[in-house]
PDB file of N, CA and C in Angstrom:
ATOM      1  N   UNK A   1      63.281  97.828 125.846  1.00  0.00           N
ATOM      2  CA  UNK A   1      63.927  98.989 125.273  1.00  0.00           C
ATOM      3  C   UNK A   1      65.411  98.684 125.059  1.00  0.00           C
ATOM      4  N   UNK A   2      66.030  99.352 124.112  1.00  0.00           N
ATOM      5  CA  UNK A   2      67.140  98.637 123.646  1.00  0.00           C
ATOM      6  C   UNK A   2      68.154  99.704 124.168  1.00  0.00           C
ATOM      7  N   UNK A   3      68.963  98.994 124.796  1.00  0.00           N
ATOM      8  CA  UNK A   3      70.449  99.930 125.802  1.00  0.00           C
ATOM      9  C   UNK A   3      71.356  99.829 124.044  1.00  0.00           C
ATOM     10  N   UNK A   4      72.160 101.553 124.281  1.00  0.00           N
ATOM     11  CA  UNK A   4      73.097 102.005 123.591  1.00  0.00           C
ATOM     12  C   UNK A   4      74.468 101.804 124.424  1.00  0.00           C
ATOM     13  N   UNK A   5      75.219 101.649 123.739  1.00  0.00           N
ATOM     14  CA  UNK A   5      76.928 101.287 124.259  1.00  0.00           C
ATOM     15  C   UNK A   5      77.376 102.308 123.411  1.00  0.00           C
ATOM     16  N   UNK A   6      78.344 103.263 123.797  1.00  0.00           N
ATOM     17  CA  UNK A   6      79.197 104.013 123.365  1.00  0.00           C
ATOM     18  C   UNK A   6      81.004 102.801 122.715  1.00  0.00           C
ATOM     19  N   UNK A   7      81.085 103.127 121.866  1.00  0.00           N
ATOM     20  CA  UNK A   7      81.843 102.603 121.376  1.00  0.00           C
ATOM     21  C   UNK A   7      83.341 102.776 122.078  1.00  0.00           C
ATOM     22  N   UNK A   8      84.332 102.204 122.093  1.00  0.00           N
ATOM     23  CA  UNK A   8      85.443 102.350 122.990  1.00  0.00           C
ATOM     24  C   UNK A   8      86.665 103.085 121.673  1.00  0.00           C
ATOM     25  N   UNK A   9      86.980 104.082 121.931  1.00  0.00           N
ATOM     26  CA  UNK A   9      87.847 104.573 121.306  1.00  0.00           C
ATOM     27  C   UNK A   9      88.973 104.292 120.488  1.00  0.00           C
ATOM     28  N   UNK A  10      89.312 103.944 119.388  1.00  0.00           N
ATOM     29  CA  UNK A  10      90.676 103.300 119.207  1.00  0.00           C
ATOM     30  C   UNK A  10      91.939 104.123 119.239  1.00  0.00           C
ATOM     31  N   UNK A  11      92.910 103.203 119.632  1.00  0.00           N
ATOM     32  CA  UNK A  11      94.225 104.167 120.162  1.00  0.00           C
ATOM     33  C   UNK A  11      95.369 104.485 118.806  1.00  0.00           C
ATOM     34  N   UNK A  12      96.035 105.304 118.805  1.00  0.00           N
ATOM     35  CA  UNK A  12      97.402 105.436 117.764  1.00  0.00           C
ATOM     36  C   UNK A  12      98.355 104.159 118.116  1.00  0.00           C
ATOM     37  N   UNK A  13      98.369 103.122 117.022  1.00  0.00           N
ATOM     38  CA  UNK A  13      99.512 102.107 117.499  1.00  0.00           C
ATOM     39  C   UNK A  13     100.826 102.927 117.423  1.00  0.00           C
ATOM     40  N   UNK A  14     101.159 103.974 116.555  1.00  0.00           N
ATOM     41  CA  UNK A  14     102.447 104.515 116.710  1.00  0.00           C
ATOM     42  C   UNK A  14     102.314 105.221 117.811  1.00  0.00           C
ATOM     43  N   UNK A  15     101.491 106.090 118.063  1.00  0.00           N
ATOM     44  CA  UNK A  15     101.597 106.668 119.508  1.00  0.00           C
ATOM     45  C   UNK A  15     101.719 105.853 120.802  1.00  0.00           C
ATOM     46  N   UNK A  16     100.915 104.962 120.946  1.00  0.00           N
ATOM     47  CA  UNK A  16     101.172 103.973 122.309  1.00  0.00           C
ATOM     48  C   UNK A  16     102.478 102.797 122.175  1.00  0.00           C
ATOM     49  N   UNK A  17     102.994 102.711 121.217  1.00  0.00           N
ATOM     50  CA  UNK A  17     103.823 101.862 121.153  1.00  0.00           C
ATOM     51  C   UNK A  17     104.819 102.762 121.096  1.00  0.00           C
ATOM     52  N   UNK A  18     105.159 103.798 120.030  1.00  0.00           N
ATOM     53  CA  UNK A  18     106.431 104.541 119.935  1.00  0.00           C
ATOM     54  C   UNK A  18     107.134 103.985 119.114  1.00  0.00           C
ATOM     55  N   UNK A  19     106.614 103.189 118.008  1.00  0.00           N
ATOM     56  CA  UNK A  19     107.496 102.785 116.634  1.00  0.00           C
ATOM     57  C   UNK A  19     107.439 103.051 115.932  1.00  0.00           C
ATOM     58  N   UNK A  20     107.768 103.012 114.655  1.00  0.00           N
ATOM     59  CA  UNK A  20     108.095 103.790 113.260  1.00  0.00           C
ATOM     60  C   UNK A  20     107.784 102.682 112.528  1.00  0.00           C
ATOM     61  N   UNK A  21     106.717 102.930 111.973  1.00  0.00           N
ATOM     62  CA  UNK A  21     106.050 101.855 110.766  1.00  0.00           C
ATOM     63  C   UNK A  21     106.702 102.513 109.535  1.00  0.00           C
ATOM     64  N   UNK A  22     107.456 101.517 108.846  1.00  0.00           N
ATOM     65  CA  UNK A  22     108.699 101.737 107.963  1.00  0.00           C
ATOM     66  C   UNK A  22     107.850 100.708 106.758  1.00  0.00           C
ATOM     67  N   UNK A  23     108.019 101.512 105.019  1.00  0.00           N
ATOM     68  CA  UNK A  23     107.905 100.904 104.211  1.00  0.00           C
ATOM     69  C   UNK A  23     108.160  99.498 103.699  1.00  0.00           C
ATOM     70  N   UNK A  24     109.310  98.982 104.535  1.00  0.00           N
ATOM     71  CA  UNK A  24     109.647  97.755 104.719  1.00  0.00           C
ATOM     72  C   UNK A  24     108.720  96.701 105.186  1.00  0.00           C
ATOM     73  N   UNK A  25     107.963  97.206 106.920  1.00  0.00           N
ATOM     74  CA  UNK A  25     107.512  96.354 107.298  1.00  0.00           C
ATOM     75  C   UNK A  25     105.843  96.011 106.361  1.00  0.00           C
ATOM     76  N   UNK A  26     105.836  95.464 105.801  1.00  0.00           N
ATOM     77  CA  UNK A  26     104.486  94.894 104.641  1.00  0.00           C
ATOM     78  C   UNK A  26     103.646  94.218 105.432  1.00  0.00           C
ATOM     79  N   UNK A  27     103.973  93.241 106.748  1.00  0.00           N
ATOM     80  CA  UNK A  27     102.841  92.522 107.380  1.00  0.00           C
ATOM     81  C   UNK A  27     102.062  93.302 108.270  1.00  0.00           C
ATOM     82  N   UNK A  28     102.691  94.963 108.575  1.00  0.00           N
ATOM     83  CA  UNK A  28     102.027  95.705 109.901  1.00  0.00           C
ATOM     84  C   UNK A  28     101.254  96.919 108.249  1.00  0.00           C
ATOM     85  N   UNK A  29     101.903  96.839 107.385  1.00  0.00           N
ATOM     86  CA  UNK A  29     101.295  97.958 106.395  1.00  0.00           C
ATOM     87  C   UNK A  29      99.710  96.803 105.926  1.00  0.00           C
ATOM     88  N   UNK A  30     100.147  96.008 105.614  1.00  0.00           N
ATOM     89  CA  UNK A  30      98.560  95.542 105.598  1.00  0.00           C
ATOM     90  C   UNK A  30      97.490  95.078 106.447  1.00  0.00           C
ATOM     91  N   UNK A  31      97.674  95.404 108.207  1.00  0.00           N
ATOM     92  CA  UNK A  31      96.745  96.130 108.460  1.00  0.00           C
ATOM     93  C   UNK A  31      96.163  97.363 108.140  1.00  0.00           C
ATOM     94  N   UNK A  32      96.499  98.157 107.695  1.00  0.00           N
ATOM     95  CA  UNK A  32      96.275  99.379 107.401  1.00  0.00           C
ATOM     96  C   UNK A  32      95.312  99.623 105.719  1.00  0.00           C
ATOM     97  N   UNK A  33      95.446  98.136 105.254  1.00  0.00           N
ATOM     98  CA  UNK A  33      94.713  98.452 103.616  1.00  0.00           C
ATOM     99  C   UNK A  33      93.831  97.250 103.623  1.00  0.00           C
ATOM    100  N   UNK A  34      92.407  97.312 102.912  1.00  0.00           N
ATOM    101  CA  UNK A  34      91.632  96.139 102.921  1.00  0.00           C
ATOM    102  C   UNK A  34      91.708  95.689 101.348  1.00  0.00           C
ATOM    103  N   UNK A  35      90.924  94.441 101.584  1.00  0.00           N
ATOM    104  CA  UNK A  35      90.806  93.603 101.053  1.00  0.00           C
ATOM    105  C   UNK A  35      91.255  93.789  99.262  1.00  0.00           C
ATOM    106  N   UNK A  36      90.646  94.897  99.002  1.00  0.00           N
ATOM    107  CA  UNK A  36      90.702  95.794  97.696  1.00  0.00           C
ATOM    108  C   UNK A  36      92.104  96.063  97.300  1.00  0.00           C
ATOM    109  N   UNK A  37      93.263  96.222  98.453  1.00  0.00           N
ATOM    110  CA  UNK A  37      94.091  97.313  98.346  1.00  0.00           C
ATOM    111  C   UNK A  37      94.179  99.323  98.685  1.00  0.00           C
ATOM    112  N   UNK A  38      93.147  99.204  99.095  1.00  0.00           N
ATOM    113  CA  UNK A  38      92.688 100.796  99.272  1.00  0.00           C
ATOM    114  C   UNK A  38      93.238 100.877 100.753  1.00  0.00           C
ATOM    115  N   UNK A  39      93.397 102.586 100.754  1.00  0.00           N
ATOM    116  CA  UNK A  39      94.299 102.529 102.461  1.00  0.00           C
ATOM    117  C   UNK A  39      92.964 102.850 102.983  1.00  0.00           C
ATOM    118  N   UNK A  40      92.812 102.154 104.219  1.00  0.00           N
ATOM    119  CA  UNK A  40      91.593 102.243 105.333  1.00  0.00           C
ATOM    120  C   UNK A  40      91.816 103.565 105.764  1.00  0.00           C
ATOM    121  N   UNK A  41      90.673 104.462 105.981  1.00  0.00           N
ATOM    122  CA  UNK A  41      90.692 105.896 107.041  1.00  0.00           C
ATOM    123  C   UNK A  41      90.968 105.796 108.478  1.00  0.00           C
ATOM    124  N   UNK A  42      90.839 106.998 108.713  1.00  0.00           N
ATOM    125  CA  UNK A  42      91.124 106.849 110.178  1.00  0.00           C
ATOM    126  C   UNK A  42      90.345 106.287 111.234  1.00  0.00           C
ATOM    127  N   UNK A  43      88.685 106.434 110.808  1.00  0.00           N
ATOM    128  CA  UNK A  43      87.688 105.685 111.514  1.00  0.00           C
ATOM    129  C   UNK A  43      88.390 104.851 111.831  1.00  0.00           C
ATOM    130  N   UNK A  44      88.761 103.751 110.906  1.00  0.00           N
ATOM    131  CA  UNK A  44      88.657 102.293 110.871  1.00  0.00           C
ATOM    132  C   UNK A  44      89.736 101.975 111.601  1.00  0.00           C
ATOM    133  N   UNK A  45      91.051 102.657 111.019  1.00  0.00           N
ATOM    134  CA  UNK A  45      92.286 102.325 111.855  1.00  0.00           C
ATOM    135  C   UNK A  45      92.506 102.734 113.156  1.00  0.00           C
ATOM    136  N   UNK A  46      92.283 103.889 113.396  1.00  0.00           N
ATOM    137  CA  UNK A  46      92.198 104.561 115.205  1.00  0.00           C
ATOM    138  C   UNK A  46      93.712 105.361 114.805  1.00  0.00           C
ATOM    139  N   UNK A  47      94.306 105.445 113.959  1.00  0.00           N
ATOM    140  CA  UNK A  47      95.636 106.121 113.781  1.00  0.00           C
ATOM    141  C   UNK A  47      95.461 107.860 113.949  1.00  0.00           C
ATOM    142  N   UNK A  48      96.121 108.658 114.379  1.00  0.00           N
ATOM    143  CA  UNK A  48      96.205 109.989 114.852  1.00  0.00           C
ATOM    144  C   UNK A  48      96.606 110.810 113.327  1.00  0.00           C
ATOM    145  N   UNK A  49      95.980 111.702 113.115  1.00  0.00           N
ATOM    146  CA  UNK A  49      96.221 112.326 111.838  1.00  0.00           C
ATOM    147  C   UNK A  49      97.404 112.760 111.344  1.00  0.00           C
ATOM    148  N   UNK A  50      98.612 112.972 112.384  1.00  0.00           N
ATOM    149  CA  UNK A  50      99.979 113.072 111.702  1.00  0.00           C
ATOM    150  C   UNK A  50     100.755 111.730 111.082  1.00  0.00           C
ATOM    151  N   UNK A  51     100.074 110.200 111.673  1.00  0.00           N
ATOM    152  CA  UNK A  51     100.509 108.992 112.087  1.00  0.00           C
ATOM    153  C   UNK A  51      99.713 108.327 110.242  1.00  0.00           C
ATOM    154  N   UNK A  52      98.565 108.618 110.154  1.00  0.00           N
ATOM    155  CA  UNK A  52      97.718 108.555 109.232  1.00  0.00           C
ATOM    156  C   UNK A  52      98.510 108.810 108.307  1.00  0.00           C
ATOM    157  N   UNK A  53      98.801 109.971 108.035  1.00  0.00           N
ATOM    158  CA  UNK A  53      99.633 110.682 106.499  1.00  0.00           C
ATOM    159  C   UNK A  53     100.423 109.797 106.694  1.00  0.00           C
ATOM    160  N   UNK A  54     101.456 109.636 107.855  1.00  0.00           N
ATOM    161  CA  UNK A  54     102.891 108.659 107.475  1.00  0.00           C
ATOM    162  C   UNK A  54     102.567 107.233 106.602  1.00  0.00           C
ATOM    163  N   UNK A  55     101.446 106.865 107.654  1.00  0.00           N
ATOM    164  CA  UNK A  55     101.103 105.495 106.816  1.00  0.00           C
ATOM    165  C   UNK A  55     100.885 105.640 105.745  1.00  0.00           C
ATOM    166  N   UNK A  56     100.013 106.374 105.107  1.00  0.00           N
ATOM    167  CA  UNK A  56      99.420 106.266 103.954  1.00  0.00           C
ATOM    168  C   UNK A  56     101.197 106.820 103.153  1.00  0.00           C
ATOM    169  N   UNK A  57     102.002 107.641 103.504  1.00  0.00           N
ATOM    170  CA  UNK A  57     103.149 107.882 102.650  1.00  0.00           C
ATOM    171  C   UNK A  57     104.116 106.375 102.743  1.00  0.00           C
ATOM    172  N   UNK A  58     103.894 105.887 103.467  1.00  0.00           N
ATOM    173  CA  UNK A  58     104.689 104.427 103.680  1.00  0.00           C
ATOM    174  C   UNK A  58     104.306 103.615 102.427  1.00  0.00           C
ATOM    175  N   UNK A  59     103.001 103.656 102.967  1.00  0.00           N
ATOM    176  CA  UNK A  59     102.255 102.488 101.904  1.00  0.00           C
ATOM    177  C   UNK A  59     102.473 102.553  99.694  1.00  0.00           C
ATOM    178  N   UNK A  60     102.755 104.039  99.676  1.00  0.00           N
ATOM    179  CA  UNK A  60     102.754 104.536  98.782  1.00  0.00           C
ATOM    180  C   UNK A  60     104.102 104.170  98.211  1.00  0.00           C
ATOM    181  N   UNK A  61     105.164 104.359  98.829  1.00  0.00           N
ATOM    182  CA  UNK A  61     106.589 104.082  98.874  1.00  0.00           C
ATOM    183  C   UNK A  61     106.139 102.509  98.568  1.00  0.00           C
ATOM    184  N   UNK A  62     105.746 101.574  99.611  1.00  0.00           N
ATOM    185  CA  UNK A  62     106.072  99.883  99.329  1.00  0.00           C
ATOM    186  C   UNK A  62     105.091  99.812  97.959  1.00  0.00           C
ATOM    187  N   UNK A  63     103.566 100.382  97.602  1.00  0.00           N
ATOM    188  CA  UNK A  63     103.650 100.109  95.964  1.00  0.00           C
ATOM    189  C   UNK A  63     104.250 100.602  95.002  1.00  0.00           C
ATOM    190  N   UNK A  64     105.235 101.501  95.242  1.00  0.00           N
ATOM    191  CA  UNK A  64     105.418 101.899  94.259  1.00  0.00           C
ATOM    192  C   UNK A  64     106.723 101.239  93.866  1.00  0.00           C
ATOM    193  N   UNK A  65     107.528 100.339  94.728  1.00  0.00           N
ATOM    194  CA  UNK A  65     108.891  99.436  94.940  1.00  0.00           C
ATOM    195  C   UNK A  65     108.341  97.738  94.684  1.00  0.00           C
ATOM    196  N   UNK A  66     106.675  97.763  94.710  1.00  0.00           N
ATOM    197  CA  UNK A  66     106.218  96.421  94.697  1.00  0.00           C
ATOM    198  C   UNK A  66     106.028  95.269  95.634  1.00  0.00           C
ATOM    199  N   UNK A  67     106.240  96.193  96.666  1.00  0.00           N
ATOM    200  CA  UNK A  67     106.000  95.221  97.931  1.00  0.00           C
ATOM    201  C   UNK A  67     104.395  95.332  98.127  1.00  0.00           C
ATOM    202  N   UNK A  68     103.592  96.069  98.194  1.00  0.00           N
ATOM    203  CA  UNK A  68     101.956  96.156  98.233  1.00  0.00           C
ATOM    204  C   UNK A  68     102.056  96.261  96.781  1.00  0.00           C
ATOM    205  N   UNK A  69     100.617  95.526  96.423  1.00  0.00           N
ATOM    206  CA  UNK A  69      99.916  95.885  95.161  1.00  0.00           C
ATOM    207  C   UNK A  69      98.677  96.955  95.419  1.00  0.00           C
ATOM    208  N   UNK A  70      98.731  97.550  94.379  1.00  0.00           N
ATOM    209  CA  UNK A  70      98.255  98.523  94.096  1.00  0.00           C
ATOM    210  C   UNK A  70      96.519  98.447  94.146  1.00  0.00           C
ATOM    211  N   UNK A  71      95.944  96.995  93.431  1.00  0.00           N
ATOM    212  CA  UNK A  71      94.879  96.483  93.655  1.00  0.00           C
ATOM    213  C   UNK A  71      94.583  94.796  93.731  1.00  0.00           C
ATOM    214  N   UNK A  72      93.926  94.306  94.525  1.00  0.00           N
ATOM    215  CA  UNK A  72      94.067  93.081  93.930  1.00  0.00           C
ATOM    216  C   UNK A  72      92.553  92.362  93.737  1.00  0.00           C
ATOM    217  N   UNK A  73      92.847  91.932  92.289  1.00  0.00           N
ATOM    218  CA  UNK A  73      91.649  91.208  91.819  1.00  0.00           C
ATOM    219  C   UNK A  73      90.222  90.217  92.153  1.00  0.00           C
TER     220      UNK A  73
END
């Protein structure tokens, strides 16, 4: 019979750390977008829903200045 594991929760990196993910930083914003360019949900990221919007407003700011692309091929 096959044992179930409850999955382990993921945490807010801005909440447990206490930093400010800034449009600037591009190597911590693309954790946050896959392969496509699309911003990952919250499932995926573990980010807290006020923390979520920021990112996704971050991310929006660095494509729209050209630091993230928008999609990539």
């Amino acid at each position: 019979m096959a044992e179930f594991y409850r999955k382990k929760k993921k945490v807010c990196y801005m909440c447990t750390t206490g930093k400010d993910i800034n449009y600037k930083d591009v190597d911590i914003l693309k954790k946050y977008i896959n392969d496509k360019g699309k911003i990952l949900p919250r499932r995926v990221t573990g980010a807290c829903a006020k923390h979520q919007r920021h990112i996704a407003e971050q991310i929006k700011k660095a494509r729209a200045i050209a630091l993230l692309p928008y999609t990539n091929k």
